[in-house]
PDB file of N, CA and C in Angstrom:
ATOM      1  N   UNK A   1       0.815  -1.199   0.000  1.00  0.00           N
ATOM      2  CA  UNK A   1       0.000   0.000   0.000  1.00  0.00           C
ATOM      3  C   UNK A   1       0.856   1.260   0.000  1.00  0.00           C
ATOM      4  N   UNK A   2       1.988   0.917   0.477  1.00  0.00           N
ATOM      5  CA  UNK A   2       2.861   2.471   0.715  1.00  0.00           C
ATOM      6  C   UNK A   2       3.001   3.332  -1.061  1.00  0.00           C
ATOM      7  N   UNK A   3       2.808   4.112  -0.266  1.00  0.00           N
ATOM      8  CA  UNK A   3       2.654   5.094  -1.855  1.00  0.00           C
ATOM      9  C   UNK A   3       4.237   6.062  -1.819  1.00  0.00           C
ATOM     10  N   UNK A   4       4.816   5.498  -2.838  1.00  0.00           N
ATOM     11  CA  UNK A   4       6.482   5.950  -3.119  1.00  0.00           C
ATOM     12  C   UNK A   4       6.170   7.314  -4.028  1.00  0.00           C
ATOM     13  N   UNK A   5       5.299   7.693  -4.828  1.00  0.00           N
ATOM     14  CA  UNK A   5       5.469   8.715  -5.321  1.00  0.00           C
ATOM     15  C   UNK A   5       4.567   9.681  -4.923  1.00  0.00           C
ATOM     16  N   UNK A   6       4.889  10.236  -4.343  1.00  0.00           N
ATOM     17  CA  UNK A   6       4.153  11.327  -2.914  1.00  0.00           C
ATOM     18  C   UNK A   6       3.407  12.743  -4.140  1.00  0.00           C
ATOM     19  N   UNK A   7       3.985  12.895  -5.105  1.00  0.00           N
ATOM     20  CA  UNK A   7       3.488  13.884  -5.877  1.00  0.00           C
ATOM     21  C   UNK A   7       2.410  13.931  -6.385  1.00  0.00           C
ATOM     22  N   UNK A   8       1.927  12.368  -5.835  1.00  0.00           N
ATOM     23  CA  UNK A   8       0.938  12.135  -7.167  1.00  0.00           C
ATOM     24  C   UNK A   8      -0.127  12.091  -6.777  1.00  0.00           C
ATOM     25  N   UNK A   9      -0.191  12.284  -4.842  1.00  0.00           N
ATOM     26  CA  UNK A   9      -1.058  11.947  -3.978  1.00  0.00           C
ATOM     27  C   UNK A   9      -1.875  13.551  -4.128  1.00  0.00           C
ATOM     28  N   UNK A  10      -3.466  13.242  -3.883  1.00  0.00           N
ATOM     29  CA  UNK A  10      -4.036  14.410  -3.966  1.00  0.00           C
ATOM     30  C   UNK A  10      -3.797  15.244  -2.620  1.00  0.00           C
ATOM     31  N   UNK A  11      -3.616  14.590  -1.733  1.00  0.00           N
ATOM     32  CA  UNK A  11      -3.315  15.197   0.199  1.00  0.00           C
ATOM     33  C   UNK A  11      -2.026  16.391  -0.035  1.00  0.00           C
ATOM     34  N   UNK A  12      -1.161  15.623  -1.081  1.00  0.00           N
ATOM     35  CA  UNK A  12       0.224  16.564  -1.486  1.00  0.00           C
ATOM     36  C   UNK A  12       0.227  17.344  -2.289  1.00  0.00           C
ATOM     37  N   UNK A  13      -0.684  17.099  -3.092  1.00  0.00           N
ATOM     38  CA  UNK A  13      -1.008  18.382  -3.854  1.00  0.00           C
ATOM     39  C   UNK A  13      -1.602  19.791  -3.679  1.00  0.00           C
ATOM     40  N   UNK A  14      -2.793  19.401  -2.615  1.00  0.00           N
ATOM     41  CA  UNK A  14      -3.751  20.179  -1.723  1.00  0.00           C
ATOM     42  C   UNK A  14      -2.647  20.793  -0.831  1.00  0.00           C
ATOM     43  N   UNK A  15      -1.367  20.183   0.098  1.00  0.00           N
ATOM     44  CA  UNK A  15      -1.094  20.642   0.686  1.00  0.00           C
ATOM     45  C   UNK A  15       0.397  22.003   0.073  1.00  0.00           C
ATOM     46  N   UNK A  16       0.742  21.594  -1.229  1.00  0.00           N
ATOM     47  CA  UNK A  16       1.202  22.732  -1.859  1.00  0.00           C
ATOM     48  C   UNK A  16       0.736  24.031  -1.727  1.00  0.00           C
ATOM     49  N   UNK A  17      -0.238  23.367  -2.697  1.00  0.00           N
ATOM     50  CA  UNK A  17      -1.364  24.996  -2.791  1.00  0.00           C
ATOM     51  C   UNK A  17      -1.819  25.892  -1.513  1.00  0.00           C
ATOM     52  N   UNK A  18      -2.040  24.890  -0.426  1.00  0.00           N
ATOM     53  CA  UNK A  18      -2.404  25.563   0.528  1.00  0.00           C
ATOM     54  C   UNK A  18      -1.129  26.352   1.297  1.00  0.00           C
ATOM     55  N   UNK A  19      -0.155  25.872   1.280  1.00  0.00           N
ATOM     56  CA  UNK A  19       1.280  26.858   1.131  1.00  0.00           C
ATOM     57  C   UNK A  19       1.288  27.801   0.497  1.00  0.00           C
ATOM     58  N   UNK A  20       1.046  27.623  -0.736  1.00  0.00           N
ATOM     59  CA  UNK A  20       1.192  28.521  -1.806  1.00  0.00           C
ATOM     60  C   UNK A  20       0.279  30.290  -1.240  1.00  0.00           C
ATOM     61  N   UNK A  21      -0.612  29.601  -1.307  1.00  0.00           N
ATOM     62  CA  UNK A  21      -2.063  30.909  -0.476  1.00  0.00           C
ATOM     63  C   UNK A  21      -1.933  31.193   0.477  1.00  0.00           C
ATOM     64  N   UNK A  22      -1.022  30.518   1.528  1.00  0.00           N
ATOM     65  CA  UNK A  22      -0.668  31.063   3.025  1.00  0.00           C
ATOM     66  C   UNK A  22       0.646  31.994   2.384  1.00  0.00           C
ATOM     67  N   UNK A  23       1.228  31.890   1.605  1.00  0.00           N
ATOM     68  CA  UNK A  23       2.404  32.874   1.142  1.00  0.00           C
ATOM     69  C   UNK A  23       1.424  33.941   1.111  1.00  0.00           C
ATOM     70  N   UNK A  24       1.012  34.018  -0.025  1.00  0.00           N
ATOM     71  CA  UNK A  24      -0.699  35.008  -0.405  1.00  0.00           C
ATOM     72  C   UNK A  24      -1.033  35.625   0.377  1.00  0.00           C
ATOM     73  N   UNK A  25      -1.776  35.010   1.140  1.00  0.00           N
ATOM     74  CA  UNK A  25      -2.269  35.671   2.113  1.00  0.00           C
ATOM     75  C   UNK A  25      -1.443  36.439   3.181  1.00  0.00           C
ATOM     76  N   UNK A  26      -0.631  35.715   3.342  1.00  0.00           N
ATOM     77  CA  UNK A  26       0.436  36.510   4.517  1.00  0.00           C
ATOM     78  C   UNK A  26       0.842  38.138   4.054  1.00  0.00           C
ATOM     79  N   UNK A  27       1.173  37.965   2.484  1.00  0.00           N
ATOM     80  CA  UNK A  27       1.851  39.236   2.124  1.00  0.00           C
ATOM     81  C   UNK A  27       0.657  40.634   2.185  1.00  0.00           C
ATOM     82  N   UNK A  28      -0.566  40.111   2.497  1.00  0.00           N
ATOM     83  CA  UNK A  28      -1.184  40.981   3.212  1.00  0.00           C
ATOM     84  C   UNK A  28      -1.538  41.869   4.160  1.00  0.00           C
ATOM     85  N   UNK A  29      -0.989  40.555   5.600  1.00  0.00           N
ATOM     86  CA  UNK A  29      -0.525  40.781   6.779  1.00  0.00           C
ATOM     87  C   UNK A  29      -0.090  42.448   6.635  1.00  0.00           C
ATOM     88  N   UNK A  30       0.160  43.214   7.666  1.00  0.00           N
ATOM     89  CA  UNK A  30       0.879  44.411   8.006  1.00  0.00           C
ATOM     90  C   UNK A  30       2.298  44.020   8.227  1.00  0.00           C
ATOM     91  N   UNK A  31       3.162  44.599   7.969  1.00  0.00           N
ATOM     92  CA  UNK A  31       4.671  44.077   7.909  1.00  0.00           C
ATOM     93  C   UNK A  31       5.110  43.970   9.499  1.00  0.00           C
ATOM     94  N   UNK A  32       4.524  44.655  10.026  1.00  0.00           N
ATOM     95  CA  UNK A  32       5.331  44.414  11.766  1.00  0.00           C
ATOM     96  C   UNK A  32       5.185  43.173  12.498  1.00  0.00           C
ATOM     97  N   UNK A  33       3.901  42.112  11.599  1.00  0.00           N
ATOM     98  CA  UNK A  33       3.836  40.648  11.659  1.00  0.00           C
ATOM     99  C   UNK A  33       4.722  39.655  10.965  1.00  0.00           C
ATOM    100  N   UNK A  34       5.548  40.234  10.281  1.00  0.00           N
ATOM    101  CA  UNK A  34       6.572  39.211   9.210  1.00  0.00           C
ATOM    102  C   UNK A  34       7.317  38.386  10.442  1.00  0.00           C
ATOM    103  N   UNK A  35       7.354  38.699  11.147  1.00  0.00           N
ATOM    104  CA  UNK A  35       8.670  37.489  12.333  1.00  0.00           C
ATOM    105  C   UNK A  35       7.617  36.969  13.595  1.00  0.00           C
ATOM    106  N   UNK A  36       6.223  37.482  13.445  1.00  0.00           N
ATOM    107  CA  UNK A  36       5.279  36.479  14.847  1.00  0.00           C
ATOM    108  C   UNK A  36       4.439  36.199  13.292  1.00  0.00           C
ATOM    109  N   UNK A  37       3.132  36.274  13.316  1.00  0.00           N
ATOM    110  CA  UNK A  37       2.450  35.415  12.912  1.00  0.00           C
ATOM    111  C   UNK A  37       2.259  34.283  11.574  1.00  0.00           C
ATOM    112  N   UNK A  38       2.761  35.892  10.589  1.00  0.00           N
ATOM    113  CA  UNK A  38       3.454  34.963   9.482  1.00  0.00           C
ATOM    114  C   UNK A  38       4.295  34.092   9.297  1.00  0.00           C
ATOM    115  N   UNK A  39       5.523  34.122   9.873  1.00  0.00           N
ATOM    116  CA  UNK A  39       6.519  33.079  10.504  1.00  0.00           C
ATOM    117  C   UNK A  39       5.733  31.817  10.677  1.00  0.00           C
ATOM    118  N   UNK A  40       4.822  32.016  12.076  1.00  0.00           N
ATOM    119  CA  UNK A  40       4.288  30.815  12.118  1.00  0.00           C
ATOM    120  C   UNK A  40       3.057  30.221  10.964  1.00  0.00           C
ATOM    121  N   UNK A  41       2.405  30.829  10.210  1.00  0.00           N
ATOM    122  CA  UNK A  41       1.391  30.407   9.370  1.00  0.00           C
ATOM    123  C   UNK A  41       2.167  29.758   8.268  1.00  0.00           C
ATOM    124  N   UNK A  42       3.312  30.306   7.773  1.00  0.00           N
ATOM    125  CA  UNK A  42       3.755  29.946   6.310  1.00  0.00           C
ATOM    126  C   UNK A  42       4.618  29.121   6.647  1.00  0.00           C
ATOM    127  N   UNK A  43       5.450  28.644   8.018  1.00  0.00           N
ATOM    128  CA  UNK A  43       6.109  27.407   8.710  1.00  0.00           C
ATOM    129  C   UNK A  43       4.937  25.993   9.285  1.00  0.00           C
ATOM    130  N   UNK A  44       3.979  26.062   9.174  1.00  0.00           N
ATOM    131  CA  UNK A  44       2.785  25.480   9.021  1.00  0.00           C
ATOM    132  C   UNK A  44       2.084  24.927   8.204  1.00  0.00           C
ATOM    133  N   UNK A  45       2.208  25.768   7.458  1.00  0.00           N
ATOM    134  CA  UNK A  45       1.458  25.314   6.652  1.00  0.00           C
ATOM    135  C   UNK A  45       2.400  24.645   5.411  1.00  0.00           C
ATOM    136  N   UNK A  46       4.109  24.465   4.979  1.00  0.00           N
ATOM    137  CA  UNK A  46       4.653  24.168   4.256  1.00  0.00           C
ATOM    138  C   UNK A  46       5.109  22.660   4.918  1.00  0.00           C
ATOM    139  N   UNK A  47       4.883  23.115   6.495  1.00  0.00           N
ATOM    140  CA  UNK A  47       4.895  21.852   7.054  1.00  0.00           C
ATOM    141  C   UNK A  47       3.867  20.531   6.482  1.00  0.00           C
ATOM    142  N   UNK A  48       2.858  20.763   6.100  1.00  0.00           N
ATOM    143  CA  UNK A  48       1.969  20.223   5.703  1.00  0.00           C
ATOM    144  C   UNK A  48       2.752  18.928   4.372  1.00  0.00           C
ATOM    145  N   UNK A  49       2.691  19.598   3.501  1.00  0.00           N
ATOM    146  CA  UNK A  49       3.743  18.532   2.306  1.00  0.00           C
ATOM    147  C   UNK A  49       4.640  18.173   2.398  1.00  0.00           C
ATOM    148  N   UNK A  50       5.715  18.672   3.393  1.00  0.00           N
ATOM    149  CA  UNK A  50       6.602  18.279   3.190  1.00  0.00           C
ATOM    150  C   UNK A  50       6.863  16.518   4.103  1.00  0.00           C
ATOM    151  N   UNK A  51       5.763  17.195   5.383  1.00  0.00           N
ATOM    152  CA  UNK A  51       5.547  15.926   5.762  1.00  0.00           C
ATOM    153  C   UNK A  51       5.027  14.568   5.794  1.00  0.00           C
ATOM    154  N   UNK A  52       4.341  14.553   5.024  1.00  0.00           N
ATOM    155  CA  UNK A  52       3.623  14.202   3.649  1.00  0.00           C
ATOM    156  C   UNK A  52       4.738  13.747   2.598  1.00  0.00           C
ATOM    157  N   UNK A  53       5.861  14.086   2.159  1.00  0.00           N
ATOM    158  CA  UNK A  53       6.841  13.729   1.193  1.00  0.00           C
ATOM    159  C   UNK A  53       7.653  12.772   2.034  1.00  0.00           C
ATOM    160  N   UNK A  54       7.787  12.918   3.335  1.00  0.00           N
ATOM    161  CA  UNK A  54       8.855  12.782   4.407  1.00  0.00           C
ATOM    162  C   UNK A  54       8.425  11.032   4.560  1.00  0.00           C
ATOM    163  N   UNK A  55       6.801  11.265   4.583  1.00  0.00           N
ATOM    164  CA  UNK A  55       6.042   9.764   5.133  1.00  0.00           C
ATOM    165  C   UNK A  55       6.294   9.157   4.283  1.00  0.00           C
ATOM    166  N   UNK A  56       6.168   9.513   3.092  1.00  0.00           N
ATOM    167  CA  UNK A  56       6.287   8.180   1.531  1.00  0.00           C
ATOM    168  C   UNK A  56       7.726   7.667   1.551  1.00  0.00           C
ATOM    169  N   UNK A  57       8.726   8.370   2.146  1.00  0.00           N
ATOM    170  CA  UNK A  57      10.053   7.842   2.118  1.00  0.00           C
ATOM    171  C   UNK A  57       9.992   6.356   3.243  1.00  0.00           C
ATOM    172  N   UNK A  58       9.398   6.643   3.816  1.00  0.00           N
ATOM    173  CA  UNK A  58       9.455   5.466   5.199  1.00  0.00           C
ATOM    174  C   UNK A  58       8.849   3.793   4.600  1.00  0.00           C
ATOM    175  N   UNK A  59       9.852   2.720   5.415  1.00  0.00           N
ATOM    176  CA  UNK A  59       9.334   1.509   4.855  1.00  0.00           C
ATOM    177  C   UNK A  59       8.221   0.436   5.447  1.00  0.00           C
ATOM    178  N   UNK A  60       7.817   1.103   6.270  1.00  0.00           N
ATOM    179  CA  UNK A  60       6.240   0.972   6.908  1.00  0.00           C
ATOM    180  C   UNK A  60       5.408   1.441   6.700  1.00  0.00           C
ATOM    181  N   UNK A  61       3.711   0.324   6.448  1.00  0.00           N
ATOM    182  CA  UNK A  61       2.923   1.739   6.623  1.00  0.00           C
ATOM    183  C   UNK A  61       2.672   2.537   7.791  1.00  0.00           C
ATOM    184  N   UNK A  62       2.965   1.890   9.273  1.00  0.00           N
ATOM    185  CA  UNK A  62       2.877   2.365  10.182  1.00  0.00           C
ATOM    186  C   UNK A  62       3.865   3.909  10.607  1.00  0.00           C
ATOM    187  N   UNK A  63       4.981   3.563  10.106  1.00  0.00           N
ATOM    188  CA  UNK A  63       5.736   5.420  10.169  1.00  0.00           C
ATOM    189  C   UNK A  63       5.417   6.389   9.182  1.00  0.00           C
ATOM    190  N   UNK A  64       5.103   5.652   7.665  1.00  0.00           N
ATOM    191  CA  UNK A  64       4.362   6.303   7.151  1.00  0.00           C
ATOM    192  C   UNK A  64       3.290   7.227   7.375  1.00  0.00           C
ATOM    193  N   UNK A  65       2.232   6.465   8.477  1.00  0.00           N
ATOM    194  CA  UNK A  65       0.649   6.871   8.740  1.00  0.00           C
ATOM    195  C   UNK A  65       1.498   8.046   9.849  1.00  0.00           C
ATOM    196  N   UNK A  66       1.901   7.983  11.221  1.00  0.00           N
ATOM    197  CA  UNK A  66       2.939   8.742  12.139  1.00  0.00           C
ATOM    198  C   UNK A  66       3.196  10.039  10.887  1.00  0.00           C
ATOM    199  N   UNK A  67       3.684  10.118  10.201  1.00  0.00           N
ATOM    200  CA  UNK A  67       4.063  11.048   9.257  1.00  0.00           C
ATOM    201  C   UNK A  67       2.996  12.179   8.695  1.00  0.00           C
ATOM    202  N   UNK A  68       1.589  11.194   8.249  1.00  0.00           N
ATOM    203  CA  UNK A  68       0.376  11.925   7.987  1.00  0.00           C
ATOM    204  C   UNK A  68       0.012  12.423   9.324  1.00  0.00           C
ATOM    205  N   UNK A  69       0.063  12.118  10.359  1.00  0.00           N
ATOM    206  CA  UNK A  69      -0.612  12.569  11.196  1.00  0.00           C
ATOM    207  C   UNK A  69      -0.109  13.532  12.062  1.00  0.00           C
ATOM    208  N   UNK A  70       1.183  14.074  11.667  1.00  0.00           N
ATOM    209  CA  UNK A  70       1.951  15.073  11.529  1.00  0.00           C
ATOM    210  C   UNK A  70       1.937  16.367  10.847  1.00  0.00           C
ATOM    211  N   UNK A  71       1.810  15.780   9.595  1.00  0.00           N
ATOM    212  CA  UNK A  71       0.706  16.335   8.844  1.00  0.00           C
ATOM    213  C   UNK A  71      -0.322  16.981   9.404  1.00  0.00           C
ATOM    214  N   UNK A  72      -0.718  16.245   9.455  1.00  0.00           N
ATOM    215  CA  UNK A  72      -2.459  16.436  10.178  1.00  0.00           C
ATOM    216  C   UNK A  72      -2.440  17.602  11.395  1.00  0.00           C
ATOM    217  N   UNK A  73      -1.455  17.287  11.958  1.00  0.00           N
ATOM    218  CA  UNK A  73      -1.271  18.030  13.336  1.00  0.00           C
ATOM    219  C   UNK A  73      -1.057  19.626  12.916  1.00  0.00           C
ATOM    220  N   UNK A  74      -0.146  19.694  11.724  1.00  0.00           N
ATOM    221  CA  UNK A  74      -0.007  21.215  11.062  1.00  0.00           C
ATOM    222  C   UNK A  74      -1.065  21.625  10.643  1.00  0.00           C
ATOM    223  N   UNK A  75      -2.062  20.792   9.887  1.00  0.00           N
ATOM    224  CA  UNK A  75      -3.258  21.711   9.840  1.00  0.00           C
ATOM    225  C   UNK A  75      -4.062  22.057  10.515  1.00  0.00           C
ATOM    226  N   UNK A  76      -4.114  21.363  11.659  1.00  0.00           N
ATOM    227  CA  UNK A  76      -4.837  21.905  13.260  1.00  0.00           C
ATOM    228  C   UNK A  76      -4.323  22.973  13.323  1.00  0.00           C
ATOM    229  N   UNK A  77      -2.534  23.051  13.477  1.00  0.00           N
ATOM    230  CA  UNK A  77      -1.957  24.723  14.184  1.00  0.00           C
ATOM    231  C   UNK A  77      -1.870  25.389  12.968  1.00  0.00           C
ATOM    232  N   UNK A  78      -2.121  25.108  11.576  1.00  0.00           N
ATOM    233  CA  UNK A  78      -2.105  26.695  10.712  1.00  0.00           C
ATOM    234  C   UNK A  78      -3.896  26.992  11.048  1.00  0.00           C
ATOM    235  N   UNK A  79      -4.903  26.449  11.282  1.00  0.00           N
ATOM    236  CA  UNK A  79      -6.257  26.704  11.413  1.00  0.00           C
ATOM    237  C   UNK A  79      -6.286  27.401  12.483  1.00  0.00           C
ATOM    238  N   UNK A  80      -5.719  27.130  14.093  1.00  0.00           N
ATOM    239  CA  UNK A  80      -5.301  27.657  14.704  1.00  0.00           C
ATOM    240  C   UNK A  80      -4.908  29.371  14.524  1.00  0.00           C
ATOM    241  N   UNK A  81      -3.566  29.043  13.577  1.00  0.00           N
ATOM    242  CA  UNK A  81      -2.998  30.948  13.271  1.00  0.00           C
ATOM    243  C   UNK A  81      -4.351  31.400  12.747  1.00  0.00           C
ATOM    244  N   UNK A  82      -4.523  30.995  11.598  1.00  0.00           N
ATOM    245  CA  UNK A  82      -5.588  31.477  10.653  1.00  0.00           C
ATOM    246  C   UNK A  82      -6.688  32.246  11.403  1.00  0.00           C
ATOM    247  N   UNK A  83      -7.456  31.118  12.904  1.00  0.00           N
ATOM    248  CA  UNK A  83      -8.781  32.123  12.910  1.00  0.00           C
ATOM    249  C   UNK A  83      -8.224  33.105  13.878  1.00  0.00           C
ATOM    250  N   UNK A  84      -7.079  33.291  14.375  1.00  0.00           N
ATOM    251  CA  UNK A  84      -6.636  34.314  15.346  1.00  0.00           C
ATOM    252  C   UNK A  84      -6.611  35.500  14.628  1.00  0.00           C
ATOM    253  N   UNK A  85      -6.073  35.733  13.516  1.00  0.00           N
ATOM    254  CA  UNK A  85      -6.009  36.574  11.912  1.00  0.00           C
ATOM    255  C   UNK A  85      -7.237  37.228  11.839  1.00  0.00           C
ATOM    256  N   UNK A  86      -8.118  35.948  11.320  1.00  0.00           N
ATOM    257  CA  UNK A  86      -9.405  36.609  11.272  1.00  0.00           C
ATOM    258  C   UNK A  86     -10.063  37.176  11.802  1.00  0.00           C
ATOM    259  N   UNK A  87      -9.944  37.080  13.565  1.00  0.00           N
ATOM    260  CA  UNK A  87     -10.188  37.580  14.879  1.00  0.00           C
ATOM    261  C   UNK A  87      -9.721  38.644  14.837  1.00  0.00           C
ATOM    262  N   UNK A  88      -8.165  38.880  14.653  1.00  0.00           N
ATOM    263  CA  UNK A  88      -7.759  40.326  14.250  1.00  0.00           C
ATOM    264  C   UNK A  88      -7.980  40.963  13.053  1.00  0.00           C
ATOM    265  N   UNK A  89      -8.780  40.687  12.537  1.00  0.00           N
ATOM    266  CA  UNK A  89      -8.968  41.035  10.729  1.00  0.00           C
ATOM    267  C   UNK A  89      -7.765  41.450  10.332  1.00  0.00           C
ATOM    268  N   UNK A  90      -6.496  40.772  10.377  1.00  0.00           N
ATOM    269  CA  UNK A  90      -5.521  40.497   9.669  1.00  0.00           C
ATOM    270  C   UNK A  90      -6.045  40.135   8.057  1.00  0.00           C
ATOM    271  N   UNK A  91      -5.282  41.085   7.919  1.00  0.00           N
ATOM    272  CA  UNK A  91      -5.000  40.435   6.078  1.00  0.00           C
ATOM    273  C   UNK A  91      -6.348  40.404   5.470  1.00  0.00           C
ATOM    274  N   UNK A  92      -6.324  39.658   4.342  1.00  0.00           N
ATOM    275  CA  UNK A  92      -7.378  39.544   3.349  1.00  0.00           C
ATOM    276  C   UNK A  92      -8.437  38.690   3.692  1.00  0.00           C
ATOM    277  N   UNK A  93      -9.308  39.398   4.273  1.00  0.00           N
ATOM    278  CA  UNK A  93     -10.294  38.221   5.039  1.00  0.00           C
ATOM    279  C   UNK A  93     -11.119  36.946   3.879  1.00  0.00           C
ATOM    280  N   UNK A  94     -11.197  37.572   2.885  1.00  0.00           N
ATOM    281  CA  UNK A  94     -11.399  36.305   1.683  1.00  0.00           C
ATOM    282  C   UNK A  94     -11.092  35.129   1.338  1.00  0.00           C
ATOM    283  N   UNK A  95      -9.620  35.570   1.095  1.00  0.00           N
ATOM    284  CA  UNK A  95      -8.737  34.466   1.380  1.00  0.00           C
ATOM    285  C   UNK A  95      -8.203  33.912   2.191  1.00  0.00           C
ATOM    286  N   UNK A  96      -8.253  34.323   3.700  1.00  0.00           N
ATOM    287  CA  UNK A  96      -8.231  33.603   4.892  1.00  0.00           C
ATOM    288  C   UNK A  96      -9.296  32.902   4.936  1.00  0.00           C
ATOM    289  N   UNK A  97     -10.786  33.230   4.250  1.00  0.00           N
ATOM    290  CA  UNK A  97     -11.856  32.349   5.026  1.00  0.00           C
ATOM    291  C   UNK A  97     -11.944  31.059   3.589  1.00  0.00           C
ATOM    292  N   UNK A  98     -11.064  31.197   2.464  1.00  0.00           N
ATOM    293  CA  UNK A  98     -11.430  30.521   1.597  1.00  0.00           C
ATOM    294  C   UNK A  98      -9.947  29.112   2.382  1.00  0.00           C
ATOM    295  N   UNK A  99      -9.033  29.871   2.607  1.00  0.00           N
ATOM    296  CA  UNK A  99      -7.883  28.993   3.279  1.00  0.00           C
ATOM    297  C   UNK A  99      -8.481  28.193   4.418  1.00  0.00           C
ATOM    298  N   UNK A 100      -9.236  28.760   5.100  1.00  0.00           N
ATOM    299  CA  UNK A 100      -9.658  27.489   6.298  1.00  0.00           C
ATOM    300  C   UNK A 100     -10.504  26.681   5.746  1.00  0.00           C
ATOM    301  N   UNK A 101     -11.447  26.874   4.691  1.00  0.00           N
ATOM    302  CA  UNK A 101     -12.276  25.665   4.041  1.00  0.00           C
ATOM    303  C   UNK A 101     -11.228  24.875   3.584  1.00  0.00           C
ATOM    304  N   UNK A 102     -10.561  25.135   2.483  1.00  0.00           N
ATOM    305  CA  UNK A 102      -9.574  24.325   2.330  1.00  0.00           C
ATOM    306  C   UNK A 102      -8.516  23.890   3.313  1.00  0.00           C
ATOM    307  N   UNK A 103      -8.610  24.086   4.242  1.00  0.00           N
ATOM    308  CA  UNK A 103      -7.703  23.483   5.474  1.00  0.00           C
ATOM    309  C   UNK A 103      -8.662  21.919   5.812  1.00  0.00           C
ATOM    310  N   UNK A 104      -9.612  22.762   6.298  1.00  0.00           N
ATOM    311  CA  UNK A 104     -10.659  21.581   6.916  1.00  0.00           C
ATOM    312  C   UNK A 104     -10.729  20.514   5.773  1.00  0.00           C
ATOM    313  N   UNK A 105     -11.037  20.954   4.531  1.00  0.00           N
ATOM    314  CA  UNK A 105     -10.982  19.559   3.329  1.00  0.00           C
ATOM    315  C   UNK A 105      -9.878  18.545   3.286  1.00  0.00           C
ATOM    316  N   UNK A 106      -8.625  19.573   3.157  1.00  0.00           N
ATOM    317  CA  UNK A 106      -7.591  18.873   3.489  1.00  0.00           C
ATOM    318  C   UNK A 106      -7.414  17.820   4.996  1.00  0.00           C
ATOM    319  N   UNK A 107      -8.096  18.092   5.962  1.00  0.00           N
ATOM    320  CA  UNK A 107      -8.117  17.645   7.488  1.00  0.00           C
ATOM    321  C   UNK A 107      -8.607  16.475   7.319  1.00  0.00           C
ATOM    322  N   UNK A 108      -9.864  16.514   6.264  1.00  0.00           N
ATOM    323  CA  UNK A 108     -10.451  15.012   5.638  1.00  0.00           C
ATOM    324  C   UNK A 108      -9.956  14.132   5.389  1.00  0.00           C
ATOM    325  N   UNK A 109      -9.381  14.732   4.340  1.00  0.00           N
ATOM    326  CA  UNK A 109      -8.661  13.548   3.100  1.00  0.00           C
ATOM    327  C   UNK A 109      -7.789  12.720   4.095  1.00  0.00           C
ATOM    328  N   UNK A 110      -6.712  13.729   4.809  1.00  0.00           N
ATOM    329  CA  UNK A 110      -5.830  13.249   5.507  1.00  0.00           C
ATOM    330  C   UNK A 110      -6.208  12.079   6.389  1.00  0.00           C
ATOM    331  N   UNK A 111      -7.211  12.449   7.139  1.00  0.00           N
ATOM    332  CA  UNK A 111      -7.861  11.285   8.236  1.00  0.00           C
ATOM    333  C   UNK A 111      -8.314  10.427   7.581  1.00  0.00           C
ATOM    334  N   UNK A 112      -8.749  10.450   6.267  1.00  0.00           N
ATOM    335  CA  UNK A 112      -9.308   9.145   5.971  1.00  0.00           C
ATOM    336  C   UNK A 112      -7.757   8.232   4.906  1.00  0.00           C
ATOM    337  N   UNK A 113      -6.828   8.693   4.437  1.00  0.00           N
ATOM    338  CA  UNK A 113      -5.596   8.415   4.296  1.00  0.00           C
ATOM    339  C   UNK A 113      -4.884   7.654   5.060  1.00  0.00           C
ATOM    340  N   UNK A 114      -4.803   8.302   6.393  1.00  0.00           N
ATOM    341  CA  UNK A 114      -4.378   7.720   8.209  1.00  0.00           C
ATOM    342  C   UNK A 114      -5.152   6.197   7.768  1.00  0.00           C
ATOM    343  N   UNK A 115      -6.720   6.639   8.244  1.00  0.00           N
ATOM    344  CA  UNK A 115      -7.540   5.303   8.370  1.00  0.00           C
ATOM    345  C   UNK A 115      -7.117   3.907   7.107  1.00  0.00           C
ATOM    346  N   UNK A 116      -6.667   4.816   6.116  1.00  0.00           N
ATOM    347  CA  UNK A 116      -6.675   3.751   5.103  1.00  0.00           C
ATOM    348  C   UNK A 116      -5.083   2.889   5.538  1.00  0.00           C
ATOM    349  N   UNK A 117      -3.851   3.499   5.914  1.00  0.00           N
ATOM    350  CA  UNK A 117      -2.940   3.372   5.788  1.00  0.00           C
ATOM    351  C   UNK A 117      -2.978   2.492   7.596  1.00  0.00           C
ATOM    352  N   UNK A 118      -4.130   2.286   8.199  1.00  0.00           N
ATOM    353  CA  UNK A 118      -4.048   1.539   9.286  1.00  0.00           C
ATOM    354  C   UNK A 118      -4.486   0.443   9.679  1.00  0.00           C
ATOM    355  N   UNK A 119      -4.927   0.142   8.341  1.00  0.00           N
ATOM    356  CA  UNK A 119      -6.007  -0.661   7.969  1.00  0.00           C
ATOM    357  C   UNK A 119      -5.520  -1.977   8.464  1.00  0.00           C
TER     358      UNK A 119
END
């Protein structure tokens, strides 16, 4: 079941993009946030794929699944930054509220990925 080519996975793809738009969105931010919140949103959220790339290297599915759920754990704490943002109407509230839908979708896939990979 272990899946060796991590690129091809939709969880890794989703979790690009959602990097990609936390860049986005951040450069919205007010600049006196570039070293607290942004720091942590765009270290979060890149966390997402890479850990995700990190799991497909492993020769279990069990450190593998450990890996997604690592994963998983980053999109709890970028959802986390995110609604604090929104709380402060930081940044582009659009694309912050379009980024947490796509967080939570992503939160899916992932858990049911976990489930599959524990099978």
């Amino acid at each position: 079941m272990l899946m060796k080519n991590f690129e091809e996975l939709r969880i890794w793809q989703k979790g690009i993009d959602i990097a990609a738009n936390c860049y986005k969105l951040t450069s919205t931010f007010p600049s006196h946030e570039k070293f607290s919140l942004v720091s942590q949103i765009n270290r979060a959220a890149v966390s997402i794929a890479a850990n995700i790339a990190e799991g497909s290297s492993r020769s279990s599915e069990k450190d593998y699944a450990r890996f997604i759920e690592i994963a998983l754990g980053s999109t709890y704490e970028l959802e986390t930054h995110l609604v604090i943002a929104r709380t402060l109407n930081m940044g582009n509230q659009q694309l912050l509220n379009k980024m947490l839908d796509e967080i939570q979708e992503e939160q899916k896939m992932l858990t049911g990925f976990i489930n599959k990979l524990k099978r």
